[in-house]
Protein backbone atom coordinates (compact mmCIF):
# COMPACT_ATOMS: atom_id res chain seq x y z
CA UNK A 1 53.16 73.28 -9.23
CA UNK A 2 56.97 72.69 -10.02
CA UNK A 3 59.58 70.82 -8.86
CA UNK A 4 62.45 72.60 -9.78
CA UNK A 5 63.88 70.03 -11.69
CA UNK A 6 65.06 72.14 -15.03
CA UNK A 7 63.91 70.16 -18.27
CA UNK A 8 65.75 72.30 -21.06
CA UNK A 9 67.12 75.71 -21.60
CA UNK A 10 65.35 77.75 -24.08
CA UNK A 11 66.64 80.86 -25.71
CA UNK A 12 65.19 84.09 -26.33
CA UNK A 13 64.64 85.23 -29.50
CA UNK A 14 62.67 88.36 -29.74
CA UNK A 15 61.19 90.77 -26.95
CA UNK A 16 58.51 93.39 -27.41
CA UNK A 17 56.92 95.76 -25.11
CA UNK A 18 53.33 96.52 -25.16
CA UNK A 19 52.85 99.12 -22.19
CA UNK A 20 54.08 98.00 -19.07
CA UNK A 21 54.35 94.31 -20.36
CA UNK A 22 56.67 92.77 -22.03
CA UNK A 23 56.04 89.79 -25.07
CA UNK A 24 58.82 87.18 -24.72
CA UNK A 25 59.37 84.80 -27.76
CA UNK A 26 61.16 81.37 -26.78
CA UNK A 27 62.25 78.83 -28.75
CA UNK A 28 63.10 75.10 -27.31
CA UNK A 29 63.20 71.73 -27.22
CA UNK A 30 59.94 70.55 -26.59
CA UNK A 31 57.98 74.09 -28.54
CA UNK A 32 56.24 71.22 -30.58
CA UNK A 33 54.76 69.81 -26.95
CA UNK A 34 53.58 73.11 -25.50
CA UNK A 35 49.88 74.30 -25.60
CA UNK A 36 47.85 77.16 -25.67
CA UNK A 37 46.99 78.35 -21.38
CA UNK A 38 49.82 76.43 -20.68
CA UNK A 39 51.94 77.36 -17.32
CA UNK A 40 55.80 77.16 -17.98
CA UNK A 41 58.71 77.94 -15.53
CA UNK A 42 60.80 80.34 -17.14
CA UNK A 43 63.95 80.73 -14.27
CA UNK A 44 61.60 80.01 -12.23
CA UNK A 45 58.80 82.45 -13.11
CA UNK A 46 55.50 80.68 -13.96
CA UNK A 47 54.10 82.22 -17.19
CA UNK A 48 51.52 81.51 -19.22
CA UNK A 49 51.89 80.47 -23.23
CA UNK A 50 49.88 82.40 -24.83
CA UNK A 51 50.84 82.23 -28.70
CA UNK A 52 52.72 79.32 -30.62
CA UNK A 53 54.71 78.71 -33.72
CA UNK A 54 56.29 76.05 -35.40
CA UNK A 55 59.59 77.10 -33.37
CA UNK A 56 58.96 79.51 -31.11
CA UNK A 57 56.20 80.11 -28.53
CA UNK A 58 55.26 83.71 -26.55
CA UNK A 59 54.49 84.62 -23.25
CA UNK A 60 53.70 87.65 -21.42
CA UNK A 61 55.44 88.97 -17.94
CA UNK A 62 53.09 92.30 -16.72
CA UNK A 63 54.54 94.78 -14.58
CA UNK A 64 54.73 93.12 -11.45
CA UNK A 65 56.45 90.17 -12.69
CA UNK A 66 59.45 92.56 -14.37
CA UNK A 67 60.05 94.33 -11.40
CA UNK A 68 60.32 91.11 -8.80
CA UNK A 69 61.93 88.99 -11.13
CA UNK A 70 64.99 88.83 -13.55
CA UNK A 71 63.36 88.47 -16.52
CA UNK A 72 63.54 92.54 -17.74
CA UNK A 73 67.01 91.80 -18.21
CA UNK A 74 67.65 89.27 -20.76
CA UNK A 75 68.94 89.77 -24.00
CA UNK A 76 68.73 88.33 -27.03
CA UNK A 77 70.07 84.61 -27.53
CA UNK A 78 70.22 84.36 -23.36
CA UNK A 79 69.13 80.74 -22.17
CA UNK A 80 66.28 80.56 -19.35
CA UNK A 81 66.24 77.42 -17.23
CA UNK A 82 62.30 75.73 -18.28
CA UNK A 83 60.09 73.18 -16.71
CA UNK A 84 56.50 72.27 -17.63
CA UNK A 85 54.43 71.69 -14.56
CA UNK A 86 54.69 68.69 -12.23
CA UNK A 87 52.39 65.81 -14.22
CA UNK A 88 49.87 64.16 -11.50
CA UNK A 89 52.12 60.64 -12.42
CA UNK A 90 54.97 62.68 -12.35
CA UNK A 91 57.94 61.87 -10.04
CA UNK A 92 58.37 64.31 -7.34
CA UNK A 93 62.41 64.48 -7.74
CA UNK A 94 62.74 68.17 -5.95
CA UNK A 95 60.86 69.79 -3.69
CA UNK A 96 57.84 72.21 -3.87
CA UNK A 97 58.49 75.07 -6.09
CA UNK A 98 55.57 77.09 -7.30
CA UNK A 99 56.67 79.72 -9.24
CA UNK A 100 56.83 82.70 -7.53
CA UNK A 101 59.35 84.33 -7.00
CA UNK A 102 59.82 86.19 -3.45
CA UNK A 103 62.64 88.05 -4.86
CA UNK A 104 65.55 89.09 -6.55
CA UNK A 105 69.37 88.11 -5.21
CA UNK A 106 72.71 88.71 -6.92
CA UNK A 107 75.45 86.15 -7.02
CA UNK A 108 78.71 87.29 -5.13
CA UNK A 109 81.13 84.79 -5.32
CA UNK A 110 82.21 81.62 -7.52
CA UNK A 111 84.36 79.37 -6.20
CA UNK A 112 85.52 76.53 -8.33
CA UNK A 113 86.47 73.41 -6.53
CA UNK A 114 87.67 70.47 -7.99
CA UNK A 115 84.77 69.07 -9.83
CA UNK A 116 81.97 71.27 -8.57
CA UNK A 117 81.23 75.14 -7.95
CA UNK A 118 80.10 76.71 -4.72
CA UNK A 119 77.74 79.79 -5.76
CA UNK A 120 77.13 82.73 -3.58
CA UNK A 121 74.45 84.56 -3.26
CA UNK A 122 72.97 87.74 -1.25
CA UNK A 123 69.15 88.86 -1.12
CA UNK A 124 67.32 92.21 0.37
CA UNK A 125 67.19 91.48 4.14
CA UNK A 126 64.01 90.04 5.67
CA UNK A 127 61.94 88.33 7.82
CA UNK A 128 59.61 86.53 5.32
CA UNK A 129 62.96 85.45 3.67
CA UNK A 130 65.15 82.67 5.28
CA UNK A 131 67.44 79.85 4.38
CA UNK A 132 68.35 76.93 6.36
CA UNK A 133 71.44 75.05 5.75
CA UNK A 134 70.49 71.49 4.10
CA UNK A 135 66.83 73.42 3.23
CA UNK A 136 65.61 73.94 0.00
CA UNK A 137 66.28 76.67 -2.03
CA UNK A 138 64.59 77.73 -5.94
CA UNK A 139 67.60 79.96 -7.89
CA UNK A 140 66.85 80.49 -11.47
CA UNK A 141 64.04 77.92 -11.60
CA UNK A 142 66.62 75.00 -10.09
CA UNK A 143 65.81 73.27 -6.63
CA UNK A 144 68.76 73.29 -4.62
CA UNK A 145 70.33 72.27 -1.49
CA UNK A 146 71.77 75.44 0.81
CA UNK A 147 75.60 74.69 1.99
CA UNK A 148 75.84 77.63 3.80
CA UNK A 149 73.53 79.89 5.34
CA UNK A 150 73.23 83.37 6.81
CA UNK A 151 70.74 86.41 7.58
CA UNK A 152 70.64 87.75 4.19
CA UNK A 153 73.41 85.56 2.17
CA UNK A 154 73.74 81.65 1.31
CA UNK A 155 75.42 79.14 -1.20
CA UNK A 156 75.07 76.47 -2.88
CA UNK A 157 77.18 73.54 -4.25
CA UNK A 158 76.51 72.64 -8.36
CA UNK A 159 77.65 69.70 -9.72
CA UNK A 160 78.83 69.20 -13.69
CA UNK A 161 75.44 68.32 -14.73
CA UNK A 162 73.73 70.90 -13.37
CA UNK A 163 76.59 73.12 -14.48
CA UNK A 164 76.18 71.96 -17.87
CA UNK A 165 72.00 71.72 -18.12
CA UNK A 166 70.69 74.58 -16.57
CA UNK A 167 71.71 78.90 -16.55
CA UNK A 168 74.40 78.20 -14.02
CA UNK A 169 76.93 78.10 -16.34
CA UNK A 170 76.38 81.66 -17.70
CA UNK A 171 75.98 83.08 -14.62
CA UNK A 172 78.56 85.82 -13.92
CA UNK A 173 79.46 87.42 -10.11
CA UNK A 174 77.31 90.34 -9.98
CA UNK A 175 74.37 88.70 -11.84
CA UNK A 176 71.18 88.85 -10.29
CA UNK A 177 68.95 85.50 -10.11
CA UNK A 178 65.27 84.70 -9.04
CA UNK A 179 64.75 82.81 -5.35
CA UNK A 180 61.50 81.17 -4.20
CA UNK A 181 62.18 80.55 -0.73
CA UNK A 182 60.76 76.93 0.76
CA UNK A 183 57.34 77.39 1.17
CA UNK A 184 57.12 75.54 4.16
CA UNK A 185 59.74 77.63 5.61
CA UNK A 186 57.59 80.68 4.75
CA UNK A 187 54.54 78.80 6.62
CA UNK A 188 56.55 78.27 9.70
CA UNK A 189 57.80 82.08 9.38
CA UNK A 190 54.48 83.55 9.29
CA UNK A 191 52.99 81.15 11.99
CA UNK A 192 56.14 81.88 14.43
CA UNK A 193 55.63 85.71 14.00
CA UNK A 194 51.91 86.46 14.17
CA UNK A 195 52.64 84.61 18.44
């Protein structure tokens, strides 16, 4: 389990593709930390280390994963928002985030205020996928508060050190990002619909 609380940003240094999976190679901050069968948040994607240098570590994202999630298109030297899983002493400083990803959404609009950002994004319409305003919301791996909120749309407000520490600061209008909806939201949903 995650909390959505982004530790570091690693980079991506090399890519292969072995069938219908792909072989990411990372390098970060805490590499020297990780461990073999480890689960990582990787903009918000849980994957599994599976090889380790001194630098760099690998994991691999199957078929699946590539086609719900964002990771098929980074490139080279593009920063992922990372978290290691939530420690059992851990402080719970977000909210439940487990790390999958319901789907893909593209950001809109950027508006810069003065001191902050208000992001916009839209998702595929559906039932199974709803936002609340003042809910939770997972973009890129970071647990957010929604501003606004609509059928198939929201925002959210960053602040400069969340601008600074995580992806948001790279992200372009017309970029698409990975959401994990509140799963208690999704509990209520399904309960509500199957009456």
């Amino acid at each position: 389990m995650f909390t959505g609380i982004v530790e570091a940003m690693g980079t991506l240094e090399n890519r292969m593709v072995q069938g219908t999976n792909i072989d990411f190679w990372f390098s970060s901050p805490f590499t020297h930390e990780l461990k073999i069968d480890q689960s990582l948040a990787h903009n918000g994607v849980c994957l599994t280390v599976v090889e380790i240098t001194d630098s760099q570590y690998r994991v691999t994202a199957i078929e699946e994963t590539l086609h719900k999630t964002n990771l098929g298109e980074l490139e080279l030297g593009q920063k992922v928002n990372l978290e290691r899983c939530l420690a059992a002493t851990g402080r719970f400083d977000g909210h439940i985030v487990q790390g999958h990803v319901d789907t893909k959404g593209v950001c809109t609009q950027i508006i810069t205020k003065d001191g902050s950002w208000e992001y916009y994004f839209e998702y595929p319409l559906s039932n199974e996928h709803i936002t609340v305003t003042k809910g939770s919301i997972c973009v890129n791996g970071t647990s957010l508060t929604v501003v606004h909120s609509g059928q198939h749309d929201f925002s959210v407000a960053i602040i400069p050190y969340t601008y600074e520490h995580t992806v948001f600061h790279q992200l372009k209008v017309g970029d698409s990002v990975n959401l994990e909806f509140d799963i208690v939201g999704k509990y209520v949903q399904k309960m509500l619909a199957s009456y």
